[in-house]
Protein backbone atom coordinates (compact mmCIF):
# COMPACT_ATOMS: atom_id res chain seq x y z
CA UNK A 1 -44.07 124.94 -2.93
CA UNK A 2 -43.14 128.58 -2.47
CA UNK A 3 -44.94 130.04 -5.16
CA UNK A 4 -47.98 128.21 -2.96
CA UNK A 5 -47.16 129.69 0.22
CA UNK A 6 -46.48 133.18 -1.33
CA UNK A 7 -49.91 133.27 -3.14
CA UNK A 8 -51.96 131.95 0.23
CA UNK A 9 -50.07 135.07 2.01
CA UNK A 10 -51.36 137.39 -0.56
CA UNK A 11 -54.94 135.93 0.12
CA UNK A 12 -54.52 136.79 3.93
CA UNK A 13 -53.31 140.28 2.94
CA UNK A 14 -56.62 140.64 0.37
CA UNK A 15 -58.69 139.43 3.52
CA UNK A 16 -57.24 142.06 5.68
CA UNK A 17 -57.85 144.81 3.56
CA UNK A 18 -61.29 143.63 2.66
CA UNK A 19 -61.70 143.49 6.43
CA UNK A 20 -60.89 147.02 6.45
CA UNK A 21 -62.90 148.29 3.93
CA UNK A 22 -65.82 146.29 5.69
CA UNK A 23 -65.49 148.50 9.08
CA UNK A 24 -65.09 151.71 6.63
CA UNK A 25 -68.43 150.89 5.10
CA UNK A 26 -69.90 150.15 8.73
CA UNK A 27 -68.25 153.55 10.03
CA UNK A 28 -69.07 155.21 7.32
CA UNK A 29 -73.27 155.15 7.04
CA UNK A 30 -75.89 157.06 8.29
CA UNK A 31 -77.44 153.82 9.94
CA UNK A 32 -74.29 152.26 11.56
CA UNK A 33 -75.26 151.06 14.47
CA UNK A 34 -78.34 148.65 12.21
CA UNK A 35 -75.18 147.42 10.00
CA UNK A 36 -73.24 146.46 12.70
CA UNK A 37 -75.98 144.18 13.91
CA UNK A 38 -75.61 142.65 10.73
CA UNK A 39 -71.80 141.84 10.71
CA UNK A 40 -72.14 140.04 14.08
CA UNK A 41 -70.60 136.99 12.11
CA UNK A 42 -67.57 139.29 11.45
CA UNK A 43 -66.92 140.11 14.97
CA UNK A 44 -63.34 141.54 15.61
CA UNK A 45 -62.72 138.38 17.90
CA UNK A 46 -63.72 136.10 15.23
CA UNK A 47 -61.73 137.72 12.50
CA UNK A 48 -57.97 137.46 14.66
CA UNK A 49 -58.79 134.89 15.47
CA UNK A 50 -59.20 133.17 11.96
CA UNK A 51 -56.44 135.35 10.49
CA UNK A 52 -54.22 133.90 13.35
CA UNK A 53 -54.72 130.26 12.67
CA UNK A 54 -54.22 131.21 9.21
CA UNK A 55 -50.96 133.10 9.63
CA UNK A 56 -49.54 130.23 11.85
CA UNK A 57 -49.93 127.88 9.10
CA UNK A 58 -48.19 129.87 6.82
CA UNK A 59 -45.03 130.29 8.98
CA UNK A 60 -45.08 126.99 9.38
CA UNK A 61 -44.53 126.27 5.80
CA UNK A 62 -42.36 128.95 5.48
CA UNK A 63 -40.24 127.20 8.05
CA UNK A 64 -40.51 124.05 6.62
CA UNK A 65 -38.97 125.57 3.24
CA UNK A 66 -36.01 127.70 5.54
CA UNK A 67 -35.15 124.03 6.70
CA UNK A 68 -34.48 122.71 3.15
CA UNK A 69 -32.10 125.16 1.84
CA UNK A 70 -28.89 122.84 3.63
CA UNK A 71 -30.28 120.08 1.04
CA UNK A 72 -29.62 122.30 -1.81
CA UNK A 73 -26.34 123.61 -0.75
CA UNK A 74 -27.99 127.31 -0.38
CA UNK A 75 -26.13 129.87 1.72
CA UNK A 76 -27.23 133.14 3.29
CA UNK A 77 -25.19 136.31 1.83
CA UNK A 78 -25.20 139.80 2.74
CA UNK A 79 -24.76 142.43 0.79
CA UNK A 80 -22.83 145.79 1.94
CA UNK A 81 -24.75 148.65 0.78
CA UNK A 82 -22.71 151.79 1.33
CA UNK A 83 -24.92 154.84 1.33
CA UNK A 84 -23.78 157.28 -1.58
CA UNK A 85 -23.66 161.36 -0.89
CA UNK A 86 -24.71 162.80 -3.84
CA UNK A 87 -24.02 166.89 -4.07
CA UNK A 88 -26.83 168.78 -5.09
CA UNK A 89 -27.14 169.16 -8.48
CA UNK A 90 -26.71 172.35 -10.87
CA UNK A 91 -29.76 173.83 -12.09
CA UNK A 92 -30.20 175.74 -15.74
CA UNK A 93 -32.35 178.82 -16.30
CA UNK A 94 -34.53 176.98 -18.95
CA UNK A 95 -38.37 176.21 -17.90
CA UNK A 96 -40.40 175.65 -20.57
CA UNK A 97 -43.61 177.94 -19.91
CA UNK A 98 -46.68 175.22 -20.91
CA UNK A 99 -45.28 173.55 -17.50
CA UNK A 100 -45.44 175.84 -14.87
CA UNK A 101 -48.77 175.40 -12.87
CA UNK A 102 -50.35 177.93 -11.12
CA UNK A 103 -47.83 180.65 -10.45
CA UNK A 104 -49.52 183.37 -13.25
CA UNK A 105 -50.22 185.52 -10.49
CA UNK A 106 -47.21 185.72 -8.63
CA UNK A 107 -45.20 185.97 -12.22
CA UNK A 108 -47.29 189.72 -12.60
CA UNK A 109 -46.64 190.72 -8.86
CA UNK A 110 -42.88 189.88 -9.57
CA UNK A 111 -42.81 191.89 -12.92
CA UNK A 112 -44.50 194.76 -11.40
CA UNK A 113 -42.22 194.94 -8.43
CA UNK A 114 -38.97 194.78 -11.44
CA UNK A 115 -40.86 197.36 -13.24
CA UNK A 116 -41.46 199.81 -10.38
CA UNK A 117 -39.08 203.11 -9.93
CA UNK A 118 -36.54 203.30 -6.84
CA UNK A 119 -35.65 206.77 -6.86
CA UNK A 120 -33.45 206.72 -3.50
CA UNK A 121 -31.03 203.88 -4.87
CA UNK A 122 -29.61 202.93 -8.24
CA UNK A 123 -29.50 199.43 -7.39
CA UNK A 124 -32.59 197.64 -6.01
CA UNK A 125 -32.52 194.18 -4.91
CA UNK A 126 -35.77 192.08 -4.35
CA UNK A 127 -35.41 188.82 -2.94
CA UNK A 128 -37.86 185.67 -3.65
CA UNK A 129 -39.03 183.31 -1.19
CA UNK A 130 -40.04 180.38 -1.90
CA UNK A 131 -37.52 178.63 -4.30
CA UNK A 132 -34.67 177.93 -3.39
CA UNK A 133 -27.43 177.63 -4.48
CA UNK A 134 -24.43 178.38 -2.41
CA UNK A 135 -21.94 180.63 -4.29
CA UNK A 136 -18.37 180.98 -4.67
CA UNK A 137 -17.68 184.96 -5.16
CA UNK A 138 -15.20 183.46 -8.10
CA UNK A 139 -17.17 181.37 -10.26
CA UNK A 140 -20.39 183.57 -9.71
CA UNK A 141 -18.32 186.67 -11.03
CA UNK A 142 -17.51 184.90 -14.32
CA UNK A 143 -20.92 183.68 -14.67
CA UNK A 144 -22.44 187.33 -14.64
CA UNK A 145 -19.68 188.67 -17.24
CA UNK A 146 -20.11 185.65 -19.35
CA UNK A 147 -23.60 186.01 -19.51
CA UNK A 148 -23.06 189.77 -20.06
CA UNK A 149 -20.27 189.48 -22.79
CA UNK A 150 -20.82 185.75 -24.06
CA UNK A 151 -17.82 186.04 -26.49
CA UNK A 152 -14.84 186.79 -23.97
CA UNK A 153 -12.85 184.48 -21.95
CA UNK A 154 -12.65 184.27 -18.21
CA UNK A 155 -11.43 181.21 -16.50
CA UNK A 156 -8.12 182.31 -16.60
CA UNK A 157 -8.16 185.51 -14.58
CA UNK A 158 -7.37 185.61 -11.03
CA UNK A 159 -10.22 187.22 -8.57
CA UNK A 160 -8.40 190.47 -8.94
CA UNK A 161 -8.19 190.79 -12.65
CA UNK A 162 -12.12 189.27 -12.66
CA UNK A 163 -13.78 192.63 -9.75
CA UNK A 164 -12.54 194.65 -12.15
CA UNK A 165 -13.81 193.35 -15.56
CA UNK A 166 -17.05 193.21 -13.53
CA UNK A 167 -17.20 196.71 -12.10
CA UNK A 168 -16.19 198.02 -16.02
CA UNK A 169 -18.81 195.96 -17.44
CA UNK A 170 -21.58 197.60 -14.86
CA UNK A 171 -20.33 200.97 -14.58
CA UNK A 172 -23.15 203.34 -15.56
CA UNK A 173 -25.29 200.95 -17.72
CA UNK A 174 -28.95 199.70 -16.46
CA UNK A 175 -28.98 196.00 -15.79
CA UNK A 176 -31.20 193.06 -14.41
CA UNK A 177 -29.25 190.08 -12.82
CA UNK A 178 -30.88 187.41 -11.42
CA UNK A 179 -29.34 185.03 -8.46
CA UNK A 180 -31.17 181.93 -8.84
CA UNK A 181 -31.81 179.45 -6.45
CA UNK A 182 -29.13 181.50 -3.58
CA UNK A 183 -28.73 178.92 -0.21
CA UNK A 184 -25.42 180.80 1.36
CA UNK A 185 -25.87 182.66 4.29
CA UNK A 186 -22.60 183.71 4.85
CA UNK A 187 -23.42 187.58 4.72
CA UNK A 188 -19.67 188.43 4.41
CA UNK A 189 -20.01 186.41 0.57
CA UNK A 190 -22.98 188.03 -0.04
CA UNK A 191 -21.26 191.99 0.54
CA UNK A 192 -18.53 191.38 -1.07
CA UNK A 193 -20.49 190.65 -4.41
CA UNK A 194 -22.82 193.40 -3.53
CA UNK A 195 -19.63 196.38 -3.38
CA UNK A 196 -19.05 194.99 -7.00
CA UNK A 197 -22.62 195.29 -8.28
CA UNK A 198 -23.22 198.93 -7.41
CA UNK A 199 -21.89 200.61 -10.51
CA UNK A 200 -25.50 200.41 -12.41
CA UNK A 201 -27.51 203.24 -13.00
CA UNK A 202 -30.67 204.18 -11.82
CA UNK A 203 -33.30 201.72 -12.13
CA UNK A 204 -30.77 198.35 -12.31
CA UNK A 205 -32.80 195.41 -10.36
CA UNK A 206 -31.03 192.06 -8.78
CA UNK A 207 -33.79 189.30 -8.24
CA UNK A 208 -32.52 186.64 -5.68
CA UNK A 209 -34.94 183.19 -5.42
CA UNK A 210 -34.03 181.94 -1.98
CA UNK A 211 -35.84 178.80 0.23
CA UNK A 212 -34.40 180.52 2.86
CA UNK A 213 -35.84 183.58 4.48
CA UNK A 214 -32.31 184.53 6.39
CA UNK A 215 -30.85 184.85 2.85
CA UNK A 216 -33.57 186.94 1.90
CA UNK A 217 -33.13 189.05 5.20
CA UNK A 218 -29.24 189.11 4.70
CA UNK A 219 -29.48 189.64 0.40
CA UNK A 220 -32.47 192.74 0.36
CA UNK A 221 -32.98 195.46 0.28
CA UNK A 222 -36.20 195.52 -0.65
CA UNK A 223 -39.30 193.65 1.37
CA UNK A 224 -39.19 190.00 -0.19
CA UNK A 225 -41.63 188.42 -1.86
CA UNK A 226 -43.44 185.08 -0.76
CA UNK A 227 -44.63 182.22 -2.66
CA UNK A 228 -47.23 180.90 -1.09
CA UNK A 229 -48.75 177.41 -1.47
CA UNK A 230 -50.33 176.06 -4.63
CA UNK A 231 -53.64 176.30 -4.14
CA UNK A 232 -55.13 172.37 -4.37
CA UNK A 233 -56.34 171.82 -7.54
CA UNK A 234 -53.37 172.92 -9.05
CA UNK A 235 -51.10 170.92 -6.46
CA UNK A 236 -53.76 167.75 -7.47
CA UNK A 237 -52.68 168.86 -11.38
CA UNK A 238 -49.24 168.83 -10.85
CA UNK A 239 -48.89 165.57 -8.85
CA UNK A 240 -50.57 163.76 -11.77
CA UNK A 241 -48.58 165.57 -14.74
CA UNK A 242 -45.42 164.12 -13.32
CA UNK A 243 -46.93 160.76 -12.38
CA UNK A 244 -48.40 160.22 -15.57
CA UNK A 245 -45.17 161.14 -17.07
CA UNK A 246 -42.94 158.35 -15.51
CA UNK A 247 -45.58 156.23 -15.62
CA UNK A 248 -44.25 153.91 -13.15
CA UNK A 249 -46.54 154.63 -9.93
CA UNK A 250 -47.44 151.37 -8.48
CA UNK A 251 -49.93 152.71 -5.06
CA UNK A 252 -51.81 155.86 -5.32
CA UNK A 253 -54.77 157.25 -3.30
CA UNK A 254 -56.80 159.90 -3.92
CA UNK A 255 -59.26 159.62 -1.34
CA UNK A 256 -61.51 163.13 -0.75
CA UNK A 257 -59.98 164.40 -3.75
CA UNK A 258 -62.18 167.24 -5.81
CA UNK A 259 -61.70 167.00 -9.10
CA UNK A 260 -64.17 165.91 -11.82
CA UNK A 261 -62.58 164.21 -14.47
CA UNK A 262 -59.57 162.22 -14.68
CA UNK A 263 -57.01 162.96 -17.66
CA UNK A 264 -57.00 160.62 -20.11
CA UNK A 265 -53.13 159.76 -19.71
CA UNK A 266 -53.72 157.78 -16.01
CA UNK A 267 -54.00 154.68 -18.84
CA UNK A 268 -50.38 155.61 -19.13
CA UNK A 269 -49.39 154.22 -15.70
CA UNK A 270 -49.41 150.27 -16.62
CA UNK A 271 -47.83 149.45 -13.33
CA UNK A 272 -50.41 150.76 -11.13
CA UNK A 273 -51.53 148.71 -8.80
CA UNK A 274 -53.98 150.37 -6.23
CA UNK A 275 -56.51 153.11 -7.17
CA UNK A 276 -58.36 154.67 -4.51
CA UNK A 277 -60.88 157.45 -5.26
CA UNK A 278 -62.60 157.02 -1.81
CA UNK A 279 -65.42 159.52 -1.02
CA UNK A 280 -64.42 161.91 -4.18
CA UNK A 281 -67.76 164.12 -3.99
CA UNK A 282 -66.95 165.66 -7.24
CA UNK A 283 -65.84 162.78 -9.72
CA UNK A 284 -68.71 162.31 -12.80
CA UNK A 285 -66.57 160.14 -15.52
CA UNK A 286 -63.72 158.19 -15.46
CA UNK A 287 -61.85 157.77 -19.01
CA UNK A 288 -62.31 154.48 -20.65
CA UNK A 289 -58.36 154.38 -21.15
CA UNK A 290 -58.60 153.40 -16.87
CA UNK A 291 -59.01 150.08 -18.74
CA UNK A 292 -55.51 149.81 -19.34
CA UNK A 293 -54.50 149.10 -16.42
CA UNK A 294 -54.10 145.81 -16.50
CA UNK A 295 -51.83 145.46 -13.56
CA UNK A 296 -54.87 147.38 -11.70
CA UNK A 297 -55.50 144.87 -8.51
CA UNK A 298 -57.57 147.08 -6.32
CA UNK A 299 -60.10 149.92 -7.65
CA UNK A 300 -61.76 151.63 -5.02
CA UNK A 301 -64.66 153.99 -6.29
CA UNK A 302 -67.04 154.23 -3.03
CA UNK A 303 -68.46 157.21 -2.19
CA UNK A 304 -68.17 158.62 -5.74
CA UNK A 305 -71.65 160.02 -5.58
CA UNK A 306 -71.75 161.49 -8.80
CA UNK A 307 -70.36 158.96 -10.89
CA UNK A 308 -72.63 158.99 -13.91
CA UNK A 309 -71.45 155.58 -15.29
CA UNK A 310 -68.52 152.90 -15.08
CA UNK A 311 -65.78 152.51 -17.97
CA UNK A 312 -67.15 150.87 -20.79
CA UNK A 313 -64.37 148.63 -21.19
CA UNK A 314 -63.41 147.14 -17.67
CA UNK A 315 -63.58 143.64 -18.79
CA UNK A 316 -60.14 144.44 -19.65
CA UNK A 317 -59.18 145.14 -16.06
CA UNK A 318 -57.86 141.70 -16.27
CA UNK A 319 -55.65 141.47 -12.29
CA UNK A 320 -58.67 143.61 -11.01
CA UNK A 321 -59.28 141.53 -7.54
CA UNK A 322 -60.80 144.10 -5.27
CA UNK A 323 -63.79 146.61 -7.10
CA UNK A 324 -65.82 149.37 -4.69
CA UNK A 325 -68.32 150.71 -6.89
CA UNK A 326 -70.61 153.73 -6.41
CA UNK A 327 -72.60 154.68 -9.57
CA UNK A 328 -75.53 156.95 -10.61
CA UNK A 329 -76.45 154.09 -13.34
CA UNK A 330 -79.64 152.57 -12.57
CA UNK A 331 -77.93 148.98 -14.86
CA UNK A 332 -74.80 147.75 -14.78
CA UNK A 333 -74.48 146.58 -18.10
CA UNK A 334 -73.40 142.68 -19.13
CA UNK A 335 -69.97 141.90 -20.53
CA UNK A 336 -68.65 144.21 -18.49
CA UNK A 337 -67.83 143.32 -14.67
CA UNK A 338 -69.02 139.76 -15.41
CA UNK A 339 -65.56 139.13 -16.91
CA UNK A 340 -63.60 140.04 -13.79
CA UNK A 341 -62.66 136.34 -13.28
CA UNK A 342 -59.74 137.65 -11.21
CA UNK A 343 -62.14 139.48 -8.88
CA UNK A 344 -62.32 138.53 -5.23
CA UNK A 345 -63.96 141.15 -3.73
CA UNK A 346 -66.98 142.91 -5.22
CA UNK A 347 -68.35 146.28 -2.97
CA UNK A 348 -71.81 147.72 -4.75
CA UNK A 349 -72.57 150.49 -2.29
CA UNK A 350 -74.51 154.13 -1.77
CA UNK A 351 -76.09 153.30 -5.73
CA UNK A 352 -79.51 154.69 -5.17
CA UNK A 353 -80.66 154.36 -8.92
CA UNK A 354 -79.46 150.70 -9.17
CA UNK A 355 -82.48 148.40 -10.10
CA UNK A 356 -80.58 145.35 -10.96
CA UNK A 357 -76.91 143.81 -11.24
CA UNK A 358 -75.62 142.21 -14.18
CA UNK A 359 -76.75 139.11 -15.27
CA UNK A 360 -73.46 137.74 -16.40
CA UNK A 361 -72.54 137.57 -12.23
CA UNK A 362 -71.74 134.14 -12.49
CA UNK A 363 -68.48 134.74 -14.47
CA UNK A 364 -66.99 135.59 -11.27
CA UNK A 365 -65.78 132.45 -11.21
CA UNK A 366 -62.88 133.81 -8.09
CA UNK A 367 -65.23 136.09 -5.99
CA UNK A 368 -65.21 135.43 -2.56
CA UNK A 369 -66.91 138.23 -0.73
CA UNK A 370 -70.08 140.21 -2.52
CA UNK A 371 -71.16 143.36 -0.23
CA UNK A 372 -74.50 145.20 -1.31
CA UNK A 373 -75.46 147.88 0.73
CA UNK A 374 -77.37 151.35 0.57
CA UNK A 375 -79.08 150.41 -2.81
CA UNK A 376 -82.45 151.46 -1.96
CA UNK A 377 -84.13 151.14 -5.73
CA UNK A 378 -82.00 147.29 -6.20
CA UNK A 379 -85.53 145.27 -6.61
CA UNK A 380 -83.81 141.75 -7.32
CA UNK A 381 -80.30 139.71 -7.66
CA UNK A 382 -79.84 137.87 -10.76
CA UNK A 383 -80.46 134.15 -10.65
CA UNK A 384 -76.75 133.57 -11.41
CA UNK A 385 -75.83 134.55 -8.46
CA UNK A 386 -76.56 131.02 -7.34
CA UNK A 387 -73.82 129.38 -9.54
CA UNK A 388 -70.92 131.96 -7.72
CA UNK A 389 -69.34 128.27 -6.59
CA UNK A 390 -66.67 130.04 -4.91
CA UNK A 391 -68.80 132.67 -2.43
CA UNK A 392 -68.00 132.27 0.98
CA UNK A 393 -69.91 135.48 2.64
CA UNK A 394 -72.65 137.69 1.50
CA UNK A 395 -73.73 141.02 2.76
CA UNK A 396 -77.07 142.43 1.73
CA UNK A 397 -78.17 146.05 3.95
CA UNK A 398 -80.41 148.76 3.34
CA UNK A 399 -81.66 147.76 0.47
CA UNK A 400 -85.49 148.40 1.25
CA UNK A 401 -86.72 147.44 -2.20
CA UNK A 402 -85.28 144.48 -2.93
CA UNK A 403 -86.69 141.20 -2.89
CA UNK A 404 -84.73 138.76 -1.45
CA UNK A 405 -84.96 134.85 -3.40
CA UNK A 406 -82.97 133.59 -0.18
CA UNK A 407 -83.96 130.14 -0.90
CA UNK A 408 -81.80 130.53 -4.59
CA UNK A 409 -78.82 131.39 -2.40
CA UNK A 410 -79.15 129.05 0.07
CA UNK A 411 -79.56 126.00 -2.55
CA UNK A 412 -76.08 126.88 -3.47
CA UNK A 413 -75.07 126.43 0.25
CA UNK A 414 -72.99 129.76 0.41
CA UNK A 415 -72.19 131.57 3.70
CA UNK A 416 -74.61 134.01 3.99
CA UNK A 417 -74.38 136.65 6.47
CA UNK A 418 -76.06 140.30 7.48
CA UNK A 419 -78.85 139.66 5.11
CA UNK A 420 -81.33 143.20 5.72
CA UNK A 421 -83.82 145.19 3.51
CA UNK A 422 -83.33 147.77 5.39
């Protein structure tokens, strides 16, 4: 009984997104004020309506359930969740190069500025904005002579004994230290450490990384240098290298995204649920390993002008209940989206080339709303159209060429609605 209830709530959710995706494709066209004419029978009034009645009955049932947990002996618990503060955690000094994405430039700026001749100081130091750890004068000292002489012990000297192992193990040689990742700004730390790193010679650099431009005020004493933002492509290549990685994305939309391709790993993410590559301008092929996703419920590809072709293989898109299609194909071949029988919602929109669907429509044996619109060169719908048993509403506009069999759809007594050539 609640397993029923549960799936005729996901139906009203799937309604209200198609409902939404409906006014996107109204809002969306050059000729929205003639599609709107033809959605009368979707009306905003209508719709709430409906969805009302429909939401009603489904607290109802829900209610009904609530009232028979007493005749199972079920009891409410809660559950005391305390909130854990987790301290920041320590960082190491190892980045493995093939990762880093798009900071070449700012890698040569920084080694030019390390490489560059002070000849009014000994010590320069050249703080980096951008990245961004609070020291202790104590355990930072021992860090730097460690690092310096890796074979001697430390832990046991007291801060005295420790300034002046440090100021021996500068004095007169030519060093680069880097601070990484500095968040005090306590300036009296910060001078302290400073009166014990003067000893270098001529030419000795100290590189702070900072997130904070106060420590970079309080640290330099030369002008700092900013990272700025990734530019967006790389910012779009990063976001998917660590998605694709944990592979355990469930939601992700890319709408007005500018990238061509997608990498061949998104098959990698097998608990995706929602794709949406809305109005991507620049997208030609998807990778046939998108087929993978067989936890893939909604695929939204409209506006994808320059989508050569679909996925060969997205009969195996097997959950696949929602599907907005724009293509450059002029077929869309059999055995492909005939096998959707999950699919509820079928969009076919803005495919100019498109001369005909696929004959094998009528394995849709689930769809309940089929949308064609802006699919000037469509010239007919296949004959199985008529044996879609479960169709409650098609939408046919701008479609100039095509010639309309209405009296094939009508046998089959679906709802037809906003039915225009053009």
């Amino acid at each position: 009984m609640l397993k029923d209830v549960l799936y005729d709530a996901e139906d009203v959710v799937d309604e209200f997104e198609c409902e939404a995706l409906r006014r996107k494709v109204v809002e969306s066209g050059n000729t929205t004020r003639k599609v709107r004419r033809f959605f009368s029978s979707s009306n905003p009034l209508a719709f709430r309506f409906r969805m009302g009645h429909k939401l009603k009955k489904i607290r109802e049932r829900v209610a009904e359930i609530a009232a028979l947990k007493s005749d199972f002996g079920l009891t409410e618990r809660i559950f005391d969740r305390h909130v854990i503060h987790r301290e920041r955690e320590m960082t190491h000094s190892f980045v493995d190069a093939s990762n880093v994405i798009g900071r070449d430039k700012d890698k040569e700026n920084i080694i030019e500025m390390l490489l560059q001749s002070f000849d009014s100081k000994n010590v320069s130091i050249i703080p980096v904005v951008g990245i961004g750890e609070v020291f202790e004068l104590e355990k930072v000292i021992i860090k730097i002579l460690s690092s310096a002489s890796p074979s001697q012990r430390y832990m046991d000297l007291d801060i005295d004994q420790l300034q002046r192992a440090l100021r021996q193990a500068l004095d007169g040689r030519k060093y680069l230290l880097i601070l990484d990742d500095v968040w005090s700004e306590d300036p009296r730390k910060w001078l302290e450490l400073k009166a014990l790193l003067m000893r270098g010679v001529n030419g000795s650099k100290i590189l702070v990384t900072t997130r904070s431009s106060r420590v970079a005020s309080i640290m330099g004493t030369d002008s700092a240098y900013d990272l700025n933002d990734l530019p967006y492509q790389h910012c779009l290549s990063l976001f998917l290298e660590v998605h694709l990685k944990i592979s355990v994305l469930e939601s992700r939309g890319l709408a007005y995204s500018k990238f061509e391709l997608l990498p061949r790993s998104i098959g990698n993410l097998k608990h995706l649920k929602y794709l949406s590559l809305w109005n991507n301008f620049f997208l030609k092929r998807l990778p046939n390993s998108i087929c993978k996703l067989q936890s893939l419920q909604a695929l939204v590809l409209g506006g994808c002008d320059e989508l050569e072709e679909l996925p060969r293989d997205m009969k195996n898109m097997v959950n696949l209940r929602l599907l907005w299609i724009t293509t450059k194909q002029k077929y869309l071949p059999p055995r492909g989206l005939g096998c959707l029988k999950s699919l509820r919602f079928l969009f076919i929109t803005g495919c100019e080339n498109l001369q005909y669907l696929f004959e094998d429509l009528h394995g849709l044996t689930n769809l309940r709303r089929l949308f064609i619109g802006g699919c000037d060169s469509l010239i007919s719908l296949p004959q199985s159209i008529k044996f879609l048993t479960t169709l409650k509403i098609l939408n046919i506009a701008n479609c100039e060429n095509l010639d309309l069999a209405m009296e094939e759809v009508e046998d089959n007594q679906h709802q037809v609605h906003s039915v225009s050539k053009n």
